[in-house]
Protein backbone atom coordinates (compact mmCIF):
# COMPACT_ATOMS: atom_id res chain seq x y z
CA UNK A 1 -3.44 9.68 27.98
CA UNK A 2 -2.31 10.10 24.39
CA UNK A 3 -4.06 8.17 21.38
CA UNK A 4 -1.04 5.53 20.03
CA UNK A 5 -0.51 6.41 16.64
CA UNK A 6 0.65 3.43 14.83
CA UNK A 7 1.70 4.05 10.81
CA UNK A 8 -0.60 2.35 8.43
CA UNK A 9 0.53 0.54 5.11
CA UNK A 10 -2.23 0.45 2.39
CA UNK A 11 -1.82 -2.06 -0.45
CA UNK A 12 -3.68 -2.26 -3.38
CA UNK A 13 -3.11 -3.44 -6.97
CA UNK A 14 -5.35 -3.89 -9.76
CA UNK A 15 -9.12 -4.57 -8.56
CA UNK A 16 -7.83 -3.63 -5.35
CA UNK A 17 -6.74 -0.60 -5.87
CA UNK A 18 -9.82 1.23 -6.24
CA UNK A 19 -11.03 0.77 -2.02
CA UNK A 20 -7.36 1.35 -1.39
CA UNK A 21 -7.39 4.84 -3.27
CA UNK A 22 -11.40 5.30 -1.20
CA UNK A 23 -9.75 4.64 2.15
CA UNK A 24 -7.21 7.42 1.86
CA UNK A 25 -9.82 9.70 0.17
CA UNK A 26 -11.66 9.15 3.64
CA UNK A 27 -8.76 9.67 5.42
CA UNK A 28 -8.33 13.04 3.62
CA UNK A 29 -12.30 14.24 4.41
CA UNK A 30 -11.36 14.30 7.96
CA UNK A 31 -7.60 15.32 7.59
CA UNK A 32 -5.81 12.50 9.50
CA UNK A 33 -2.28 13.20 10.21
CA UNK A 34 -1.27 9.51 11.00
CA UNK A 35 1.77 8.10 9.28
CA UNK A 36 0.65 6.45 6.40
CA UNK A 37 2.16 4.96 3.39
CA UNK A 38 0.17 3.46 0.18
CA UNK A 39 2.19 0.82 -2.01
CA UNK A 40 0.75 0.54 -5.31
CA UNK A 41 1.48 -2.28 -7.28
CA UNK A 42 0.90 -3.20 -11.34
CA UNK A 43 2.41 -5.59 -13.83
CA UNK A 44 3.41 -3.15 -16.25
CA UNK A 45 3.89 0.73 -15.70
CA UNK A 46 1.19 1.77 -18.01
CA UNK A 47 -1.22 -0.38 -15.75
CA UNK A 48 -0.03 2.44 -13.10
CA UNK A 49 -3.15 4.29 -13.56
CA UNK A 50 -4.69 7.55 -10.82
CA UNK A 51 -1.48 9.56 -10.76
CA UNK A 52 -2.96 12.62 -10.68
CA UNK A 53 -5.45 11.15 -7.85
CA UNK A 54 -2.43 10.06 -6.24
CA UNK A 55 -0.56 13.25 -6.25
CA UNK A 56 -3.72 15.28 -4.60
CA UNK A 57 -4.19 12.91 -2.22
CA UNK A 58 -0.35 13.42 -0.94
CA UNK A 59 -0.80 17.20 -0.95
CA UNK A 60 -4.15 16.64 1.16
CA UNK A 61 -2.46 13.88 3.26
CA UNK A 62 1.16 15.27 3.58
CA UNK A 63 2.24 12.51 6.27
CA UNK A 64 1.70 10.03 3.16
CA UNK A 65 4.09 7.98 1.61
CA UNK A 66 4.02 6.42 -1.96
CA UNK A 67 5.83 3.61 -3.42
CA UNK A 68 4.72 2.94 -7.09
CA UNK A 69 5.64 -0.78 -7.76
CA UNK A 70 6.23 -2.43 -11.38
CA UNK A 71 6.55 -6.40 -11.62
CA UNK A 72 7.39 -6.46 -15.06
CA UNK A 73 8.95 -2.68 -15.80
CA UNK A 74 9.96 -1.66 -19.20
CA UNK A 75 13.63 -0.27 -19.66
CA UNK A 76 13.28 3.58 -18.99
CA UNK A 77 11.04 2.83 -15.71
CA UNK A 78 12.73 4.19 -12.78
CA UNK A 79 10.51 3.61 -9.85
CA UNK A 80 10.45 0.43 -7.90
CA UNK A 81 11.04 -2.94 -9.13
CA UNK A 82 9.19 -5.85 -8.12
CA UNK A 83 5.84 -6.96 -6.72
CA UNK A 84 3.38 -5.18 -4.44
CA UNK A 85 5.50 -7.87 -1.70
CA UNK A 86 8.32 -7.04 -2.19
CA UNK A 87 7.89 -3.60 -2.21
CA UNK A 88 6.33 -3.93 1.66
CA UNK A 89 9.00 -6.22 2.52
CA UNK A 90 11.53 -3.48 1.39
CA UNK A 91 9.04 -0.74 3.20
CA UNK A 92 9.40 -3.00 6.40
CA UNK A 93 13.11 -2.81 6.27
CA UNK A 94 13.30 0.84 7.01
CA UNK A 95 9.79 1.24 8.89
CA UNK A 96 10.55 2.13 12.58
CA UNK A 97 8.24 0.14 13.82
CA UNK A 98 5.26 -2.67 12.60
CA UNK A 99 2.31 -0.59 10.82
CA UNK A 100 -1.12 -1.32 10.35
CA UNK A 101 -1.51 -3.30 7.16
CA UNK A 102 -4.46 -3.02 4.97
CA UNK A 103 -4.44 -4.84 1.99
CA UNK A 104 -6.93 -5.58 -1.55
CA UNK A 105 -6.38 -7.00 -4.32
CA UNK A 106 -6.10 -10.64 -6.17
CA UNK A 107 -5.70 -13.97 -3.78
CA UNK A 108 -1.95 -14.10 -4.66
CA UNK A 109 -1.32 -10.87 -3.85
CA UNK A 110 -2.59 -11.03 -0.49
CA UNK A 111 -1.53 -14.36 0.40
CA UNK A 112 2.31 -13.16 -0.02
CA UNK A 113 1.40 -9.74 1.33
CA UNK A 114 0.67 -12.09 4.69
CA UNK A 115 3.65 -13.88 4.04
CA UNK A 116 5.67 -10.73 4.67
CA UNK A 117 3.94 -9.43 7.31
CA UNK A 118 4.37 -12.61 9.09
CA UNK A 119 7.97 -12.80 8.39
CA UNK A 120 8.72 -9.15 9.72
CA UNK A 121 6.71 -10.35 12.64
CA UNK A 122 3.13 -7.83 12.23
CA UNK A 123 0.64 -9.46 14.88
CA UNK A 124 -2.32 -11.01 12.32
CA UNK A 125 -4.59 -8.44 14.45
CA UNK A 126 -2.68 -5.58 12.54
CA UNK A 127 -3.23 -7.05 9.09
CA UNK A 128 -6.64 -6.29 7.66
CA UNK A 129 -7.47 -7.75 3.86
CA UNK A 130 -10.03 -7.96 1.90
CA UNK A 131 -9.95 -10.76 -0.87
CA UNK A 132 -11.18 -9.44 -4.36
CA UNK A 133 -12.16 -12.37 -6.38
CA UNK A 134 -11.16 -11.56 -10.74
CA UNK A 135 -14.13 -13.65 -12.81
């Protein structure tokens, strides 16, 4: 019997992107081929910080998806508009089917990351999060 290989959507922004960015670093080590797409979200686009981390880890992982996501863009920003949210609920519109959904970052963030996946219809068993508290 084959393994099911369901995509995976990792979702990090500020203080969560750092275990975001380790999780695909670990799934580089041992050279996963499983769909996977990371969604990187920041307020302003010189908050978008690890590009060159970013562009390794695609060449290591080639199955991997990026969307860079800008709340708050400036006017020559040409990459995607909006909150980390948004950007999975536009992900979700074109995904063939329901991915894993891993998610870290500030409270808000994740409660409307939830939000989305429960609108699209992702079983809470296929939504993992981690709650990163900002003092």
């Amino acid at each position: 019997m084959k393994p099911v290989r369901v995509p995976r959507c990792l979702i990090g922004g500020g203080c969560g992107t750092a275990p975001v960015l380790s999780m695909l670093h670990h799934l580089a080590d041992f050279g996963d081929t499983q769909p996977t797409h990371l969604i990187f979200g920041a307020t302003h686009e010189d908050e978008l910080f690890s590009a060159d981390e970013i562009a390794a880890l695609r060449e290591a992982l080639p199955q991997l998806g990026v969307t860079l996501s800008v709340w708050r863009p400036g006017p020559a920003w040409t990459g995607f508009s909006g909150t980390p949210a948004e950007a999975f609920s536009a992900y979700l519109r074109s995904a063939i089917e329901a991915p894993d959904v891993y998610v870290c970052g500030p409270p808000k963030q994740l409660d409307a990351i939830t939000q989305v996946a429960r609108k699209h219809a992702i079983p809470a068993v296929q939504t993992i999060a981690e709650r990163v508290f900002q003092t």
